[in-house]
Structure formats: C-alpha cells, structure tokens
PDB file of N, CA and C in Angstrom:
ATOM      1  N   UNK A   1      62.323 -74.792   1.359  1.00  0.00           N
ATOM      2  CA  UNK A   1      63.452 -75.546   0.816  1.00  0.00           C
ATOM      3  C   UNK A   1      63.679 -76.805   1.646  1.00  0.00           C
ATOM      4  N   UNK A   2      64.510 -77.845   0.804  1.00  0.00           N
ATOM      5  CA  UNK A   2      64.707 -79.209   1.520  1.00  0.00           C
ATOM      6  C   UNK A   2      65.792 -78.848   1.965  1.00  0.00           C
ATOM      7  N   UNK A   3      66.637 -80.269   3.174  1.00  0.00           N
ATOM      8  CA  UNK A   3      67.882 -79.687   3.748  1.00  0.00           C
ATOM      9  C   UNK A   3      68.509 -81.593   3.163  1.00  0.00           C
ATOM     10  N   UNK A   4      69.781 -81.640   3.071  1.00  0.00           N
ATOM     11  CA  UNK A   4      70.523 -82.607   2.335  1.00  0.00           C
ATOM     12  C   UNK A   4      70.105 -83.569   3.782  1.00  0.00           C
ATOM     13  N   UNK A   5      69.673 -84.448   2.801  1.00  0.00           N
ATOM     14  CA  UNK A   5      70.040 -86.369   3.666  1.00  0.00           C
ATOM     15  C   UNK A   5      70.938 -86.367   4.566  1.00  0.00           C
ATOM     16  N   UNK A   6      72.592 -85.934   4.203  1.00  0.00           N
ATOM     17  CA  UNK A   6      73.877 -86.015   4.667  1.00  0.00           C
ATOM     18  C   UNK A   6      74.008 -84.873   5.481  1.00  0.00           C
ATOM     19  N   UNK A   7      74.376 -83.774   5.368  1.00  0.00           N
ATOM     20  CA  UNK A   7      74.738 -82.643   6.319  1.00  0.00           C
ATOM     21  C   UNK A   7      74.010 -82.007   6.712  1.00  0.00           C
ATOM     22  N   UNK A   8      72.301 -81.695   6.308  1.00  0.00           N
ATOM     23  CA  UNK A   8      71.229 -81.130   6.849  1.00  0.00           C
ATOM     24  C   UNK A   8      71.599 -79.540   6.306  1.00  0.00           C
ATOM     25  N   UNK A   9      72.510 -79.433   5.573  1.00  0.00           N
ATOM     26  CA  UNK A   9      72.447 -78.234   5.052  1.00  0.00           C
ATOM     27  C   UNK A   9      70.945 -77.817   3.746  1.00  0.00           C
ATOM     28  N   UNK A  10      71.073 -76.923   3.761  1.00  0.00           N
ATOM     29  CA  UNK A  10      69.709 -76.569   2.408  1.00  0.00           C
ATOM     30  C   UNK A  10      70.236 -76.442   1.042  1.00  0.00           C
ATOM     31  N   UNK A  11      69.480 -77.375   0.801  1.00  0.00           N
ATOM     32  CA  UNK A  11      69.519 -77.661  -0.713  1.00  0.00           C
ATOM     33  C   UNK A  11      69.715 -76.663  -2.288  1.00  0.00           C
ATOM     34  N   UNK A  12      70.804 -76.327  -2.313  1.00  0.00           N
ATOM     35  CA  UNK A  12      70.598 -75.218  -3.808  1.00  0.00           C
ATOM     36  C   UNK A  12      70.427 -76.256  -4.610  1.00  0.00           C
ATOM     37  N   UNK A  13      71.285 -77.396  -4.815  1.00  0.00           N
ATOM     38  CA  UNK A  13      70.959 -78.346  -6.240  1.00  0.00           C
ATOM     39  C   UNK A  13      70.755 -79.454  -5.335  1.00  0.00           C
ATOM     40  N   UNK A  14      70.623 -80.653  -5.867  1.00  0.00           N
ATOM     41  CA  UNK A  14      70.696 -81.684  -5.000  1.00  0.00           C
ATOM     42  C   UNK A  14      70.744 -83.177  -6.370  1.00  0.00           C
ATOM     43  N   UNK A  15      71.286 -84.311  -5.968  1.00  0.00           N
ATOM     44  CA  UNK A  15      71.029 -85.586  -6.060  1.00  0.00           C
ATOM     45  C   UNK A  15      70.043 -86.194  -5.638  1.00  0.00           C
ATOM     46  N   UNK A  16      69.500 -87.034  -6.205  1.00  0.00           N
ATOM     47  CA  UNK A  16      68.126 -87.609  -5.583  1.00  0.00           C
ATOM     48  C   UNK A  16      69.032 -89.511  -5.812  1.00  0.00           C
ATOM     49  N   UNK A  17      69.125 -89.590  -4.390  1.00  0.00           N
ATOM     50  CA  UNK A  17      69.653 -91.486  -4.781  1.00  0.00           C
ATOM     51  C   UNK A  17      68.837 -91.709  -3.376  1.00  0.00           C
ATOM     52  N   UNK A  18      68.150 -93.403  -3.901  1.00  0.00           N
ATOM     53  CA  UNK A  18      67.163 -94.051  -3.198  1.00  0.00           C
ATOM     54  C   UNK A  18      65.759 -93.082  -2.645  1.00  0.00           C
ATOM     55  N   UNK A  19      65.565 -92.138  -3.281  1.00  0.00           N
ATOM     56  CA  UNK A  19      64.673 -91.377  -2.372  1.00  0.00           C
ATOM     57  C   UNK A  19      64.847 -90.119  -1.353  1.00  0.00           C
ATOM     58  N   UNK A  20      66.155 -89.847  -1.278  1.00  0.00           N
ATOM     59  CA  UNK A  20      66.994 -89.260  -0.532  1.00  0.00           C
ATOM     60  C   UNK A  20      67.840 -87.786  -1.711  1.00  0.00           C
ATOM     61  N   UNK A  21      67.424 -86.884  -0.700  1.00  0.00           N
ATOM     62  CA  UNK A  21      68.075 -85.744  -1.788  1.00  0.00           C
ATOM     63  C   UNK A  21      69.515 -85.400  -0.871  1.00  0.00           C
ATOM     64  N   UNK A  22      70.677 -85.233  -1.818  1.00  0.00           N
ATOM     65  CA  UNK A  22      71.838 -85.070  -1.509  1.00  0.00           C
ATOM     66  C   UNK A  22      72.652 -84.238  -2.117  1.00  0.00           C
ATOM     67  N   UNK A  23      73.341 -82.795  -1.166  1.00  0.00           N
ATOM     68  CA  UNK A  23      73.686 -82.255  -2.264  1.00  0.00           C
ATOM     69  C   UNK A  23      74.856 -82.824  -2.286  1.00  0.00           C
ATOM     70  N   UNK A  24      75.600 -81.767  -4.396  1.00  0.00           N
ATOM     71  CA  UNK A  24      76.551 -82.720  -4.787  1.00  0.00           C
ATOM     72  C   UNK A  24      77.558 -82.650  -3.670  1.00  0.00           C
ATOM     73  N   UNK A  25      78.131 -82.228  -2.927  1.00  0.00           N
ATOM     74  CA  UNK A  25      79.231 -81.917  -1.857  1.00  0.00           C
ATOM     75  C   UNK A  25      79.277 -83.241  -1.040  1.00  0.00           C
ATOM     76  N   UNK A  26      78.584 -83.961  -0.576  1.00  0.00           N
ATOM     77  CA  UNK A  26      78.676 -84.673  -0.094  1.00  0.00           C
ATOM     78  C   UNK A  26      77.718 -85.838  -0.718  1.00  0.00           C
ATOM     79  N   UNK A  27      77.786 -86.116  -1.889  1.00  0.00           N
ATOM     80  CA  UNK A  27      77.625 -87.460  -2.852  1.00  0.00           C
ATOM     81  C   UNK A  27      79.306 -87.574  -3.343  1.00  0.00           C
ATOM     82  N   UNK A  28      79.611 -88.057  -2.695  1.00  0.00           N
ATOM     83  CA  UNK A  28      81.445 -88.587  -2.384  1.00  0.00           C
ATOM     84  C   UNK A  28      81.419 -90.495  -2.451  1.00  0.00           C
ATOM     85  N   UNK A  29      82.791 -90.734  -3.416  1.00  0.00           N
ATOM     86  CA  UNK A  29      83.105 -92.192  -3.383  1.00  0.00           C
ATOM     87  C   UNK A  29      83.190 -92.729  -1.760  1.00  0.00           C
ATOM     88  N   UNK A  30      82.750 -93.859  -2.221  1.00  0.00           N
ATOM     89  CA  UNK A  30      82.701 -94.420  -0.383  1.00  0.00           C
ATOM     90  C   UNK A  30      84.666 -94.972  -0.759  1.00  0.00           C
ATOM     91  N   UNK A  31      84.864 -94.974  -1.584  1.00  0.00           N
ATOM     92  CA  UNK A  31      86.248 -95.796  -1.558  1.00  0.00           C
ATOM     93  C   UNK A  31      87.875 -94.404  -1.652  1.00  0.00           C
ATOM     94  N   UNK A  32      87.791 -93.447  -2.037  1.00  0.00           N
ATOM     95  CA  UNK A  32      88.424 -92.317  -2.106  1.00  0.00           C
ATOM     96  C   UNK A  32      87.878 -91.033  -1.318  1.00  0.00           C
ATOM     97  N   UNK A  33      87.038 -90.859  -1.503  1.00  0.00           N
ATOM     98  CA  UNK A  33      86.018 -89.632  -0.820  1.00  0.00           C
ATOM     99  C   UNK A  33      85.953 -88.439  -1.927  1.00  0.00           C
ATOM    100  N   UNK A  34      86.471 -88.568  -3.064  1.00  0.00           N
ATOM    101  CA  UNK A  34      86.038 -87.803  -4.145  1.00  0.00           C
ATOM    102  C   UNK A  34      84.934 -87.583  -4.354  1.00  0.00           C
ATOM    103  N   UNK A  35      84.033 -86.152  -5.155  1.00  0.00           N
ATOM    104  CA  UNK A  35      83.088 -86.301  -5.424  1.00  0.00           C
ATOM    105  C   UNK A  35      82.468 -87.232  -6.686  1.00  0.00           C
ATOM    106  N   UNK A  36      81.476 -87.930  -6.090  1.00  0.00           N
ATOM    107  CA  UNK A  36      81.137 -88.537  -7.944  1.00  0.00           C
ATOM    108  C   UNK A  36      80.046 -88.122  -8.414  1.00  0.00           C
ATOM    109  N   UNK A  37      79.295 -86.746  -8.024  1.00  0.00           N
ATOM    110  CA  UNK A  37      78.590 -86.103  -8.369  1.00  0.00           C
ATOM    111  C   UNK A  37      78.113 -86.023  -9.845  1.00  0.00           C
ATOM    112  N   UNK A  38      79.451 -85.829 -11.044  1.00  0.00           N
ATOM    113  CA  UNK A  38      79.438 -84.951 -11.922  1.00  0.00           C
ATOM    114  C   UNK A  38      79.798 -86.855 -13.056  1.00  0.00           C
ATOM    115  N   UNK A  39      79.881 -87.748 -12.589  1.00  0.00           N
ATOM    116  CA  UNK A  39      80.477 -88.639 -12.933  1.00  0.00           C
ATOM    117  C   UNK A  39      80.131 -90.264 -12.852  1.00  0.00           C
ATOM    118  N   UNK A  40      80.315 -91.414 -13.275  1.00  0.00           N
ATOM    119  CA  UNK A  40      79.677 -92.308 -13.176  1.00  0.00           C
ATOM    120  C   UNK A  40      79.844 -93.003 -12.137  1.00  0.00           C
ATOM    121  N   UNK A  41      79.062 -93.322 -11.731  1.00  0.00           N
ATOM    122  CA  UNK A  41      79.381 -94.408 -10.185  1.00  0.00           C
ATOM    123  C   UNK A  41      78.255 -95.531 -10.018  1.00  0.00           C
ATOM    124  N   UNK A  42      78.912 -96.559  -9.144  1.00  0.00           N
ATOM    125  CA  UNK A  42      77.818 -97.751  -9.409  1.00  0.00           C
ATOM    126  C   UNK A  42      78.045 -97.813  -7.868  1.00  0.00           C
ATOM    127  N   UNK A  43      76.919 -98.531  -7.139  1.00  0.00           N
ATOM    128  CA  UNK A  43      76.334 -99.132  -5.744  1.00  0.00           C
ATOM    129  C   UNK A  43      77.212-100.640  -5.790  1.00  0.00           C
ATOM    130  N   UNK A  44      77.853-100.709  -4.664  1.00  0.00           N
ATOM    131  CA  UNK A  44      78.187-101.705  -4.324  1.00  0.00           C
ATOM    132  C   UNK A  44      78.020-101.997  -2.820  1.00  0.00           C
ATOM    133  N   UNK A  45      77.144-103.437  -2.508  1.00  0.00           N
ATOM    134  CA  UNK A  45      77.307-103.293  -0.751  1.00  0.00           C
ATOM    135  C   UNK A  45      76.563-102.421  -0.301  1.00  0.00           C
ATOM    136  N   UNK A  46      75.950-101.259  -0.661  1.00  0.00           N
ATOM    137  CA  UNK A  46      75.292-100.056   0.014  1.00  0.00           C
ATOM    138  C   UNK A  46      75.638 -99.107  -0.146  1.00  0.00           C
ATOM    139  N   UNK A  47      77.263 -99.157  -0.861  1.00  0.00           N
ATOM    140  CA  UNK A  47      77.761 -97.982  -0.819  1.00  0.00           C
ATOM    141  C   UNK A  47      78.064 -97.670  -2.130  1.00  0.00           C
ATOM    142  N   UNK A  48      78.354 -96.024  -2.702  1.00  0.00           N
ATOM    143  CA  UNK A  48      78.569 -95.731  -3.773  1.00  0.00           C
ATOM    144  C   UNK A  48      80.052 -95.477  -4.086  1.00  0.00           C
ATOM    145  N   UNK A  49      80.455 -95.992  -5.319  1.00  0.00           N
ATOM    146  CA  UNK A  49      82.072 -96.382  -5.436  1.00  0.00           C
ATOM    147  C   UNK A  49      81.891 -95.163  -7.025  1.00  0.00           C
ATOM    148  N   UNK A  50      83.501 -94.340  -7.476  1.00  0.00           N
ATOM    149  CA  UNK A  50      83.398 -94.005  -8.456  1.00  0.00           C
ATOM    150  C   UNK A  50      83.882 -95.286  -9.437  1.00  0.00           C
ATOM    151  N   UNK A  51      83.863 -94.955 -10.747  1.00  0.00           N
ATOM    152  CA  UNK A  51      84.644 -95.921 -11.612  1.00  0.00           C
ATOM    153  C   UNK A  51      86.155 -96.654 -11.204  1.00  0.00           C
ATOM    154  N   UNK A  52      87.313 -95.192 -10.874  1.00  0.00           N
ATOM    155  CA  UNK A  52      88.694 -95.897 -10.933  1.00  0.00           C
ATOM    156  C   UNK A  52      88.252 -96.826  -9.331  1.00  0.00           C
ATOM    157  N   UNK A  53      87.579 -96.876  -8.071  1.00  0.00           N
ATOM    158  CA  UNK A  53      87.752 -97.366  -7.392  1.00  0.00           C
ATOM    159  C   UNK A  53      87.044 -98.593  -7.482  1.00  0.00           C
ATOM    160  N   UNK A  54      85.856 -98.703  -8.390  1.00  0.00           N
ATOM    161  CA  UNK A  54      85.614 -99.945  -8.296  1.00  0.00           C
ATOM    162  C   UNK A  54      86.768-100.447  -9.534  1.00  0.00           C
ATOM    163  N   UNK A  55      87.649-100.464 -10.116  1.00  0.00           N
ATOM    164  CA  UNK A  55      88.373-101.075 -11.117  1.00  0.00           C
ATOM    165  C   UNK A  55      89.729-101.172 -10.147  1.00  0.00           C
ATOM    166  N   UNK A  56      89.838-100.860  -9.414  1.00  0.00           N
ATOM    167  CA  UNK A  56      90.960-100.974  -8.220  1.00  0.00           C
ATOM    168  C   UNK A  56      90.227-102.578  -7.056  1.00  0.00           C
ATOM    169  N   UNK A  57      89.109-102.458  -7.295  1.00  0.00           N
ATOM    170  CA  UNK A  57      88.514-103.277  -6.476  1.00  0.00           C
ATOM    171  C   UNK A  57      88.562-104.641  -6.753  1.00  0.00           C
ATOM    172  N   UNK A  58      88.355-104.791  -8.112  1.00  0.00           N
ATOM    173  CA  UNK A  58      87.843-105.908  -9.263  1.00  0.00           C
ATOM    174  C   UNK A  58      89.096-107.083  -9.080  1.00  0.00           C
ATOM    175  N   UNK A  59      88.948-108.299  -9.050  1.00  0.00           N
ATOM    176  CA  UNK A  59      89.852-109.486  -8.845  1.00  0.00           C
ATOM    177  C   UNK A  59      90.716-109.251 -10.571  1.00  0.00           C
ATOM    178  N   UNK A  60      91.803-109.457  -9.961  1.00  0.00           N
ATOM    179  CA  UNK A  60      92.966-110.061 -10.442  1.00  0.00           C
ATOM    180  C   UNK A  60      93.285-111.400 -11.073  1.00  0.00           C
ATOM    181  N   UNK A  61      93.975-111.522 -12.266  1.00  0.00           N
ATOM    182  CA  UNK A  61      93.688-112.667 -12.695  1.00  0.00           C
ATOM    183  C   UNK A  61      95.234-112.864 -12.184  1.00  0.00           C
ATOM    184  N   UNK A  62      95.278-114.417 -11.708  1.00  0.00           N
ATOM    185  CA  UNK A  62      96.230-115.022 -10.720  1.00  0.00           C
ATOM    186  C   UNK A  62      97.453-115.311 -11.940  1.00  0.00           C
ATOM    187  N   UNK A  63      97.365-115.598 -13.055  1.00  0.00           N
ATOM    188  CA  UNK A  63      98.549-115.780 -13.560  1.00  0.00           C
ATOM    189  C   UNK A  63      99.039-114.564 -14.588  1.00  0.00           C
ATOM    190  N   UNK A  64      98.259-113.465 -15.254  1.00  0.00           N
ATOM    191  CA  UNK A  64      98.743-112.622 -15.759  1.00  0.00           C
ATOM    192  C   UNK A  64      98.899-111.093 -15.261  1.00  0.00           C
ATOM    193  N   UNK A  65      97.892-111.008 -13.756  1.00  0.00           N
ATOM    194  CA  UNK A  65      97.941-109.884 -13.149  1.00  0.00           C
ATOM    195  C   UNK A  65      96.705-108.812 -13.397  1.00  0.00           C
ATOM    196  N   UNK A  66      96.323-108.854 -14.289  1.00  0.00           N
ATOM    197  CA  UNK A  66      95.692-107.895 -15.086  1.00  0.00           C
ATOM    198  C   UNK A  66      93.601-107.706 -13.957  1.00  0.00           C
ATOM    199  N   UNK A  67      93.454-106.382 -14.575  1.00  0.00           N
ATOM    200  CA  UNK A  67      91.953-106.643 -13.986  1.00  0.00           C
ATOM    201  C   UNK A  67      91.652-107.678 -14.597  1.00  0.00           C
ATOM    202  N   UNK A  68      90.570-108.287 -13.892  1.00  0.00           N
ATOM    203  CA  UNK A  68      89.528-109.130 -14.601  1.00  0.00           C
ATOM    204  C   UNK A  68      88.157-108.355 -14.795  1.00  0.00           C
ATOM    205  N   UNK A  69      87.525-108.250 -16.040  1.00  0.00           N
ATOM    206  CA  UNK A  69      86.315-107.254 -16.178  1.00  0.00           C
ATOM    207  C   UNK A  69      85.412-107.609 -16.590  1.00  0.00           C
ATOM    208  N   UNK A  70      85.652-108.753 -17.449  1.00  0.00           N
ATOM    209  CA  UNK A  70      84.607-109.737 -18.086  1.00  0.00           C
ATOM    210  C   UNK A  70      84.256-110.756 -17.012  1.00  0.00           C
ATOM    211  N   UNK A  71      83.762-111.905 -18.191  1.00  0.00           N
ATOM    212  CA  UNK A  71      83.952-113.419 -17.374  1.00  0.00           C
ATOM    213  C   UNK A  71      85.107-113.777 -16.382  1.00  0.00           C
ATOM    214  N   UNK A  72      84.837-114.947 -15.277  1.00  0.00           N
ATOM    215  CA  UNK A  72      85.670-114.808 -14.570  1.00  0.00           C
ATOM    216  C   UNK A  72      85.688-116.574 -14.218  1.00  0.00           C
ATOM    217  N   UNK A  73      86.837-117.062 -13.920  1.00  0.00           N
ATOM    218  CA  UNK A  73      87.206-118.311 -13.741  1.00  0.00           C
ATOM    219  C   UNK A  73      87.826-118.599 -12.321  1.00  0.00           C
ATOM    220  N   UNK A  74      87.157-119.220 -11.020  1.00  0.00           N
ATOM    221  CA  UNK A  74      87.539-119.111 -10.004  1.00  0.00           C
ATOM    222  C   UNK A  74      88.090-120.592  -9.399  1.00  0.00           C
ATOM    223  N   UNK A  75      89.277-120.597  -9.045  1.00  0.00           N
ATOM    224  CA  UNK A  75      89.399-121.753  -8.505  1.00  0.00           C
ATOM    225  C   UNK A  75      90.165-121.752  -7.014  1.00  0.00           C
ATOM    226  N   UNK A  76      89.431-122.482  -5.892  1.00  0.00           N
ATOM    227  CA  UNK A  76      89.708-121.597  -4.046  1.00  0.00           C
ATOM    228  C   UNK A  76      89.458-120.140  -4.447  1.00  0.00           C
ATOM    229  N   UNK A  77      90.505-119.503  -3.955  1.00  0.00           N
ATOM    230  CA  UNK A  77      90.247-117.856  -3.777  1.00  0.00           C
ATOM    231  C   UNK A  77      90.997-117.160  -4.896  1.00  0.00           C
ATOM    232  N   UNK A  78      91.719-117.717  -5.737  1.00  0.00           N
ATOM    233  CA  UNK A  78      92.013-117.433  -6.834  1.00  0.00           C
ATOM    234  C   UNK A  78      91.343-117.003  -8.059  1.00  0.00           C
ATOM    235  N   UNK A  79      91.850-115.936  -9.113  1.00  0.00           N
ATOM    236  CA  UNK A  79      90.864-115.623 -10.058  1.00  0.00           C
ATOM    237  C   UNK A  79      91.209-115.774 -11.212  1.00  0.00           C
ATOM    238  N   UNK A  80      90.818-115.923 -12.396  1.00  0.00           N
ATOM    239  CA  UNK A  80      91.434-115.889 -13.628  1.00  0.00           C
ATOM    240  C   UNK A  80      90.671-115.544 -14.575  1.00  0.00           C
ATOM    241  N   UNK A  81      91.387-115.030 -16.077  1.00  0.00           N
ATOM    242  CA  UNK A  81      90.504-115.021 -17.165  1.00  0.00           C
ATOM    243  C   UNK A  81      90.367-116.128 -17.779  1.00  0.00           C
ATOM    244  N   UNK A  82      88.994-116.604 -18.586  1.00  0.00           N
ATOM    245  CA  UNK A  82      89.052-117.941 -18.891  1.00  0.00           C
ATOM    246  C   UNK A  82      89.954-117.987 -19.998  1.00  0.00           C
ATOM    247  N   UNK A  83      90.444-117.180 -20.598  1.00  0.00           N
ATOM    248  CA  UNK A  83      92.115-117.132 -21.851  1.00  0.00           C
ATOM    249  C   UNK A  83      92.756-117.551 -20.852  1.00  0.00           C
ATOM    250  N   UNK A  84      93.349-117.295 -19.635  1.00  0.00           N
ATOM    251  CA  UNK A  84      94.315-117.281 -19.365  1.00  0.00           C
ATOM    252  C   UNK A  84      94.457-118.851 -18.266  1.00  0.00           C
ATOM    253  N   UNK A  85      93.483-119.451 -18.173  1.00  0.00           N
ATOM    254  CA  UNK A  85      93.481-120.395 -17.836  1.00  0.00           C
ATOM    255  C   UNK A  85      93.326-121.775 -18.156  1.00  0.00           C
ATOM    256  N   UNK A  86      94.697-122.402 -18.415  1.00  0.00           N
ATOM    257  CA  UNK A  86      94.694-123.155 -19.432  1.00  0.00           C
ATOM    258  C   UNK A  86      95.134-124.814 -18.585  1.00  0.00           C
ATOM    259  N   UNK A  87      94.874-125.853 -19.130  1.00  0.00           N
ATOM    260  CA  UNK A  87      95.750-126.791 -18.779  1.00  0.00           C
ATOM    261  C   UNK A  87      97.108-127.031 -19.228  1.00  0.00           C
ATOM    262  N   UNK A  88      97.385-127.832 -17.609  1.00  0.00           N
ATOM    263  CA  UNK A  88      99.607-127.565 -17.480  1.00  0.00           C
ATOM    264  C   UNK A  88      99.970-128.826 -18.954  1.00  0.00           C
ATOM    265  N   UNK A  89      98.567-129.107 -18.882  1.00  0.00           N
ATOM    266  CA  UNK A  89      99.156-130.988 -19.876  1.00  0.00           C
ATOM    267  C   UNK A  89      99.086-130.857 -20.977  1.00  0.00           C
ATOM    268  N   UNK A  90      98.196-129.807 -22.056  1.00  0.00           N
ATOM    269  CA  UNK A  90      97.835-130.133 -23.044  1.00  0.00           C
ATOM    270  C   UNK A  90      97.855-129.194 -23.436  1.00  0.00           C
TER     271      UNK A  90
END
C-alpha cells in the first residue's frame, strides 16, 4: 500500500492531484480548511481553494458592491463591472 503525500498515513482511498496521492482527510480548502474532497475546487497560487472561498476572494465592484465574476474593469486598485461603469458626463 501507498502512504498519503500529507500525513504519511496509508492509503484506503486516495486523491491523486499533481502526481501526488492524498487521502480525502486531508485534501482540505487552503482558505477554510474544509474538506473539498467530495466537491469542486480550483488551484489558485499553489493552493487549492473550495468554491464559496474563492467567491469570497473575487474583487468587488467599487460602485455596486457585488462579486465581480465575469469581465472586469480596473481602474488604480479599484474594480468594476463594465455595466456598472459608466461616465459622470454623459
């Protein structure tokens, strides 16, 4: 038997990410520490995020608040949706 990437324990089931077998117990959000074993998760940075934490992560549009999930309109460090960014003149 193999022993997990992470705790060196032995493997009853395992995850296979990058080459690396992991069991589910410790395939955990890098941003909550939940498991995201059973669930969708995307790589960010190196690390694996579940869904609600990368949507907790995601820029803010500066005048209505809201995620931004689509396209994105940046002006300095500010973010916006391109709806929501309009000119003050016209």
């Amino acid at each position: 038997m193999e022993n997990c990437s992470v705790c060196g324990k032995e493997l009853k089931s395992f995850i296979e990410i990058d080459g690396k077998k992991i069991c589910p117990e410790c395939f955990v959000c890098a941003g909550c520490g939940k498991s995201i074993a059973e669930e969708k998760y995307q790589n960010k940075d190196g690390k694996n995020y579940c869904q609600s934490c990368l949507k907790d992560m995601a820029p803010k549009c500066k005048i209505c608040g809201k995620t931004i999930e689509g396209p994105v309109k940046k002006l300095g460090n500010d973010h916006y949706h391109p709806e929501c960014l309009k000119c003050c003149e016209c």
